[in-house]
Protein backbone atom coordinates (compact mmCIF):
# COMPACT_ATOMS: atom_id res chain seq x y z
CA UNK A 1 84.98 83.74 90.36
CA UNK A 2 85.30 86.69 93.09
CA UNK A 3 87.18 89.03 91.41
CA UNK A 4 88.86 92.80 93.14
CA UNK A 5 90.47 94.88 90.46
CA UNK A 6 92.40 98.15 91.38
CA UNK A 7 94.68 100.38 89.81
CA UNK A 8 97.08 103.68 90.33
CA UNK A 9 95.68 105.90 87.93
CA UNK A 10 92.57 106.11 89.83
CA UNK A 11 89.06 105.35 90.07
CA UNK A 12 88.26 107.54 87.09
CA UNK A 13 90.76 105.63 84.02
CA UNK A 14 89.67 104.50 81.04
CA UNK A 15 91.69 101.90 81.67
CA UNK A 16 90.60 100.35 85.07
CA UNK A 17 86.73 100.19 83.42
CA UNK A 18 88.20 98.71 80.57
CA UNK A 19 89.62 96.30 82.49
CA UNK A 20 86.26 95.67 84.62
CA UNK A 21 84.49 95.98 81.28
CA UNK A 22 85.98 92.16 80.49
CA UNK A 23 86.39 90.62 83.94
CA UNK A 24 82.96 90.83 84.51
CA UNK A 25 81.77 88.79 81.53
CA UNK A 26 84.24 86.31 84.26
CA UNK A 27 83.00 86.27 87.48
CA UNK A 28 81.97 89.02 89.93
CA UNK A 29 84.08 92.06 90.01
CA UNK A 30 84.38 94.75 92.80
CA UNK A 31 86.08 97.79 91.85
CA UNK A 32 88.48 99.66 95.06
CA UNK A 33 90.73 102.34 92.92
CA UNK A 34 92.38 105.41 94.28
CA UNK A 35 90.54 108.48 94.36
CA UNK A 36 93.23 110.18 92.00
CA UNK A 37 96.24 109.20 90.21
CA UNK A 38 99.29 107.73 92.34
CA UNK A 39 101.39 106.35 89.90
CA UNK A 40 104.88 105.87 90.74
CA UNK A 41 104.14 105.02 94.41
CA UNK A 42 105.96 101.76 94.49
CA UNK A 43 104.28 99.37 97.30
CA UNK A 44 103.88 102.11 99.93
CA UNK A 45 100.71 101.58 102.40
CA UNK A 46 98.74 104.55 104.47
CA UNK A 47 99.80 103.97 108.25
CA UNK A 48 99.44 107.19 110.14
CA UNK A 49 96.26 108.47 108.71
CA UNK A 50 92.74 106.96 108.36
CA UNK A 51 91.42 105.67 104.70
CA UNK A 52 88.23 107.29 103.29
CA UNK A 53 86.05 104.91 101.44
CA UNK A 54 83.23 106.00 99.85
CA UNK A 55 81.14 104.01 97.12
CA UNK A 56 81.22 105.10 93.44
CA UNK A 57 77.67 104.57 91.19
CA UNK A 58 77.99 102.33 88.36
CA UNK A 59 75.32 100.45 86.15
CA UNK A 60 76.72 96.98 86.49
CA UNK A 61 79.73 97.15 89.10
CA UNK A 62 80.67 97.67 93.01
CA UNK A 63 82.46 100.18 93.11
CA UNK A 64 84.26 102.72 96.09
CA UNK A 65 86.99 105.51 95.68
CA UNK A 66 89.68 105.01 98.52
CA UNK A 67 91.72 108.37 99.51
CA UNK A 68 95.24 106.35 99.55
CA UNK A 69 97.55 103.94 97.47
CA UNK A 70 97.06 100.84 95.40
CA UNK A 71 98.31 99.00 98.65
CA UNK A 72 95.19 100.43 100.62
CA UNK A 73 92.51 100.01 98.08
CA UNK A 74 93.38 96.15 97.96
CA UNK A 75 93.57 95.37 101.48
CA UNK A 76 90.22 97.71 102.16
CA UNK A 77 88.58 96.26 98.89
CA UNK A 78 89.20 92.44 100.86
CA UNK A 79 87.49 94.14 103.92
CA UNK A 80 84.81 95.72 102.99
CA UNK A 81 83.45 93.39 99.81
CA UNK A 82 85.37 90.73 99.70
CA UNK A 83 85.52 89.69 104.13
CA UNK A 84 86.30 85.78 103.29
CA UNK A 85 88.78 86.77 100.82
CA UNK A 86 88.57 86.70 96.40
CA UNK A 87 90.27 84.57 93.71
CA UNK A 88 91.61 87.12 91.48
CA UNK A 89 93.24 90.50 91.64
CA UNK A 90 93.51 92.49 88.55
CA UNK A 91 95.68 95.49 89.06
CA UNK A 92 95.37 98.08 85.81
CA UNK A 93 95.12 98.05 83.28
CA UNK A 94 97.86 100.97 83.23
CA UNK A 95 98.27 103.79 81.58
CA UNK A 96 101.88 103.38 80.41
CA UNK A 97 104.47 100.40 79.95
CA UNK A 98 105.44 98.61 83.10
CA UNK A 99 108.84 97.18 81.79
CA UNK A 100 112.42 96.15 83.83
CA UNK A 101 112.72 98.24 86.88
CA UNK A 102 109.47 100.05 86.56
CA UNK A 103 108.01 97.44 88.21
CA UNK A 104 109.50 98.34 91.75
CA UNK A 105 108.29 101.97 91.13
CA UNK A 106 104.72 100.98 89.93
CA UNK A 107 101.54 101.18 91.80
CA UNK A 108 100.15 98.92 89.73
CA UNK A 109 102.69 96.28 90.09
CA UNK A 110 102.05 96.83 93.79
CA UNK A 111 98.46 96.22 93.46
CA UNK A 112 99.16 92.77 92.24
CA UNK A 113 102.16 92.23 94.86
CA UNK A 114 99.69 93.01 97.82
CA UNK A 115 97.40 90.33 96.16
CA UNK A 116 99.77 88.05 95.87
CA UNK A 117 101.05 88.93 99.29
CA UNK A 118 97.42 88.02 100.76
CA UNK A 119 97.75 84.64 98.57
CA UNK A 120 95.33 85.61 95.86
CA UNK A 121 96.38 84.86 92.14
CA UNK A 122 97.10 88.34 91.05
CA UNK A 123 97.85 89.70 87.53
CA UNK A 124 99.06 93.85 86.48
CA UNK A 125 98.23 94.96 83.29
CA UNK A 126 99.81 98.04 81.52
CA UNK A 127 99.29 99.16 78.19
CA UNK A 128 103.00 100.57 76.37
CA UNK A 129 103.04 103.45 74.37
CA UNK A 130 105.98 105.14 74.32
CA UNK A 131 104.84 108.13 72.81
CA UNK A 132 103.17 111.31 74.53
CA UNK A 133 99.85 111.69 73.57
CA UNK A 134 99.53 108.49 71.34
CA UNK A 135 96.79 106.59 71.51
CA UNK A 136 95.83 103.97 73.94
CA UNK A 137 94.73 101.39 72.17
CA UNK A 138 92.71 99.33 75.55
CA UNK A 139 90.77 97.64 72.63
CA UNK A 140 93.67 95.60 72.49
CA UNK A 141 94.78 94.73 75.62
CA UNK A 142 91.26 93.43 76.26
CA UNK A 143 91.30 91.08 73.25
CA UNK A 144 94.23 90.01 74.23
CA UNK A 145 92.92 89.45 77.84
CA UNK A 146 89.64 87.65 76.45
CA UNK A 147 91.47 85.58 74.77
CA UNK A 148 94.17 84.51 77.37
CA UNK A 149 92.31 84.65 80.45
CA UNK A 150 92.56 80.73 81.00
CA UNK A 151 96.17 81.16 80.70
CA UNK A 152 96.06 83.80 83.02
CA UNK A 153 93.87 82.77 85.80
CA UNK A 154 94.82 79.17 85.27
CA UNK A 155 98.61 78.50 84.63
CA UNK A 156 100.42 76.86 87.50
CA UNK A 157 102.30 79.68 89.37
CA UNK A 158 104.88 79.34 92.56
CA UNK A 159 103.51 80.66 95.66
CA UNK A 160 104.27 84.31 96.41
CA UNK A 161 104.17 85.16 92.44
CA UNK A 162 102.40 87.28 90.15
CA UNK A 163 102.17 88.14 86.63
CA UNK A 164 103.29 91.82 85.31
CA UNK A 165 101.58 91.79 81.67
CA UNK A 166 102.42 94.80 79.12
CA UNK A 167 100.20 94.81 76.13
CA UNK A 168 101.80 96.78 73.27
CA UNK A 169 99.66 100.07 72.25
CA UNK A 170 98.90 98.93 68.36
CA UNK A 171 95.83 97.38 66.70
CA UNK A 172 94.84 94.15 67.86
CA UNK A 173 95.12 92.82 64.05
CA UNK A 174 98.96 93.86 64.63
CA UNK A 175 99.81 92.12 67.50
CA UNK A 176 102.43 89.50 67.21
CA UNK A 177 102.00 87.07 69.88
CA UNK A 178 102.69 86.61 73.45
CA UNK A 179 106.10 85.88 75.11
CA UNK A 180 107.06 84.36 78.99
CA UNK A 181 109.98 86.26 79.33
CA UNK A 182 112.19 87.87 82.09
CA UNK A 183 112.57 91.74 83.29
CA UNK A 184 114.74 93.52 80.97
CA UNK A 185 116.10 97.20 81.97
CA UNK A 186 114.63 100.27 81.71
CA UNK A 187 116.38 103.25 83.04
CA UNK A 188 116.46 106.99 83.16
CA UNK A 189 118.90 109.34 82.29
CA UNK A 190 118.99 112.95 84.21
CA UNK A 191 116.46 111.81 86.42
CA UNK A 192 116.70 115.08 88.49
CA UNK A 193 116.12 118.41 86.75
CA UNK A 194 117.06 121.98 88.40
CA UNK A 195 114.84 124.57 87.88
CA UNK A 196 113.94 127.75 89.25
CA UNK A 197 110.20 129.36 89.92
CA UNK A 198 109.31 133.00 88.87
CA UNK A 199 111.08 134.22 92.53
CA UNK A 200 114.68 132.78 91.11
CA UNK A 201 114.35 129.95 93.50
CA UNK A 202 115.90 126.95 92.79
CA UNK A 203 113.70 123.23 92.62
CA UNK A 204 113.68 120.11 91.52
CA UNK A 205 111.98 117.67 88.74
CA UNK A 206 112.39 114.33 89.19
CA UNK A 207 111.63 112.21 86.23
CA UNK A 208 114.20 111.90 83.13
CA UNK A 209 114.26 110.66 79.64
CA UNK A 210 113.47 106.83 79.89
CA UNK A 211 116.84 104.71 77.92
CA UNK A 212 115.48 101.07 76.67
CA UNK A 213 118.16 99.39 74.82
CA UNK A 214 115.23 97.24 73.06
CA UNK A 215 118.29 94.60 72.34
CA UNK A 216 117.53 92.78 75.32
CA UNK A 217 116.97 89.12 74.20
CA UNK A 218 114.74 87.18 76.40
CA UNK A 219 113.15 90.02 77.78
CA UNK A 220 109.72 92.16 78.35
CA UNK A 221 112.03 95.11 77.18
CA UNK A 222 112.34 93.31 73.80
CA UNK A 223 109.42 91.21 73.62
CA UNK A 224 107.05 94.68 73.64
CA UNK A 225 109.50 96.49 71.15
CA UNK A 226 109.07 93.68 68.29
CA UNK A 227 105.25 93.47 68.75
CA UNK A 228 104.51 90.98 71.63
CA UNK A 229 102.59 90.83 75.28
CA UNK A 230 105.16 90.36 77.72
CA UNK A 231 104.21 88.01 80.30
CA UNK A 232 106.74 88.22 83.21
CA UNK A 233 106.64 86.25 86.67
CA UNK A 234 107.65 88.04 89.72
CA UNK A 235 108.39 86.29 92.72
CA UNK A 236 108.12 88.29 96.29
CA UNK A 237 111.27 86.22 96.86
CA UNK A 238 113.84 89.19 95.94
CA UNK A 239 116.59 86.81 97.69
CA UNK A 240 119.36 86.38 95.50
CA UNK A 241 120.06 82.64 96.02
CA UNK A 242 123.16 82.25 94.35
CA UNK A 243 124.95 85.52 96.16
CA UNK A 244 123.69 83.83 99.70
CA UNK A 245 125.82 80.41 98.94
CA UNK A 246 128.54 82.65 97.95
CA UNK A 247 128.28 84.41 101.24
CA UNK A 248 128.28 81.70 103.35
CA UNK A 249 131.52 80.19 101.93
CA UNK A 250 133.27 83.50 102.58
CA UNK A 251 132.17 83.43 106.06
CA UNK A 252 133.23 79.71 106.77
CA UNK A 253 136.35 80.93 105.67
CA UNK A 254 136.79 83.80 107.44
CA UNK A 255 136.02 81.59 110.43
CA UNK A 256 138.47 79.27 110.04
């Protein structure tokens, strides 16, 4: 198995060698990270500058260092080691949950969308801890990956789809389970901060305290807050099916 892992904490994360760490006792892994962090860069792509590439030594694993986003180290990672194209992209393994609408912020969800994109099973991993400075406990999430990688690399999946995994941040002996569930909600309140520098000049913060109502039945929201791996599908498709019917009915009758 041909496998291109990348991530959007960049190429030096515990996590992303963590997550090499057990995909290469899998196949063949080539690593193609960011050269720093870029988190929060949604599915953005470098288009009016070139992309720097250079190769990164490790013992065991190809690596390279790309100066751009998630978006760019996938596509230059299928160029440059992987020309007739790979069977897995693993995109994390994050350092921080990946739950509701985080996903259309994340560069690591985009990592896996631009896989999935190229048609190339594709998988994002996070780890959640809520908690600054608490630990992340990767130990876990690559039990848990060890022991569910049939499931992931395997399970039947629509076309245009990819997984968006959170592991919780707890002892693998205190893991609960897994759960297929859908995206819950995770917002933030007073996203946008004033401030002013040591001039008296006003800027601005953006960020926010995150709200998760864990009481979200059915969802990664509340499958990570009771103990579980969330296992979501998430289809490219963002049509809303059931609105376009809906539309079309108002227009024939506007037409009439």
């Amino acid at each position: 198995m041909r496998i291109l892992i990348t991530n959007d904490d960049g190429i030096r994360a515990d996590g992303l060698w963590s997550l090499a760490e057990v995909a290469q006792e899998f196949g063949q892994v080539v690593v193609v990270a960011p050269d720093h962090e870029r988190s929060a860069c949604g599915h953005s792509m470098t288009m009016r500058n070139p992309l720097r590439v250079r190769p990164v030594r490790h013992p065991s694993i190809e690596a390279y260092e790309v100066d751009g986003v998630p978006v760019d180290c996938v596509n230059v990672g299928l160029t440059v080691a992987y020309p007739d194209g790979c069977d897995l992209v693993l995109s994390g393994i994050n350092h921080g949950p990946n739950l509701g609408f985080d996903i259309t912020y994340s560069g690591t969800a985009a990592g896996a969308m631009e896989g999935a994109i190229n048609g190339i099973r594709s998988v994002a991993l996070s780890m959640a801890v809520f908690v600054v400075d608490a630990p992340l406990h990767f130990e876990t999430a690559q039990h848990w990956i060890r022991e569910n990688w049939a499931f992931l690399t395997e399970s039947p999946l629509p076309e245009l789809t990819f997984l968006n995994v959170n592991v919780p941040s707890i002892d693998p002996v205190e893991l609960r389970g897994t759960r297929v569930v859908q995206m819950g909600q995770r917002v933030y309140e007073d996203r946008v901060e004033r401030r002013e520098d040591p001039w008296g000049r006003p800027y601005y913060w953006q960020g926010g305290v995150v709200v998760m109502d864990p009481d979200q039945p059915g969802t990664d929201v509340n499958a990570v807050s009771e103990g579980f791996v969330s296992v979501t599908p998430i289809s490219l498709d963002w049509t809303n099916h059931q609105a376009v019917e809906e539309l079309r009915r108002q227009l024939r009758r506007r037409s009439c």
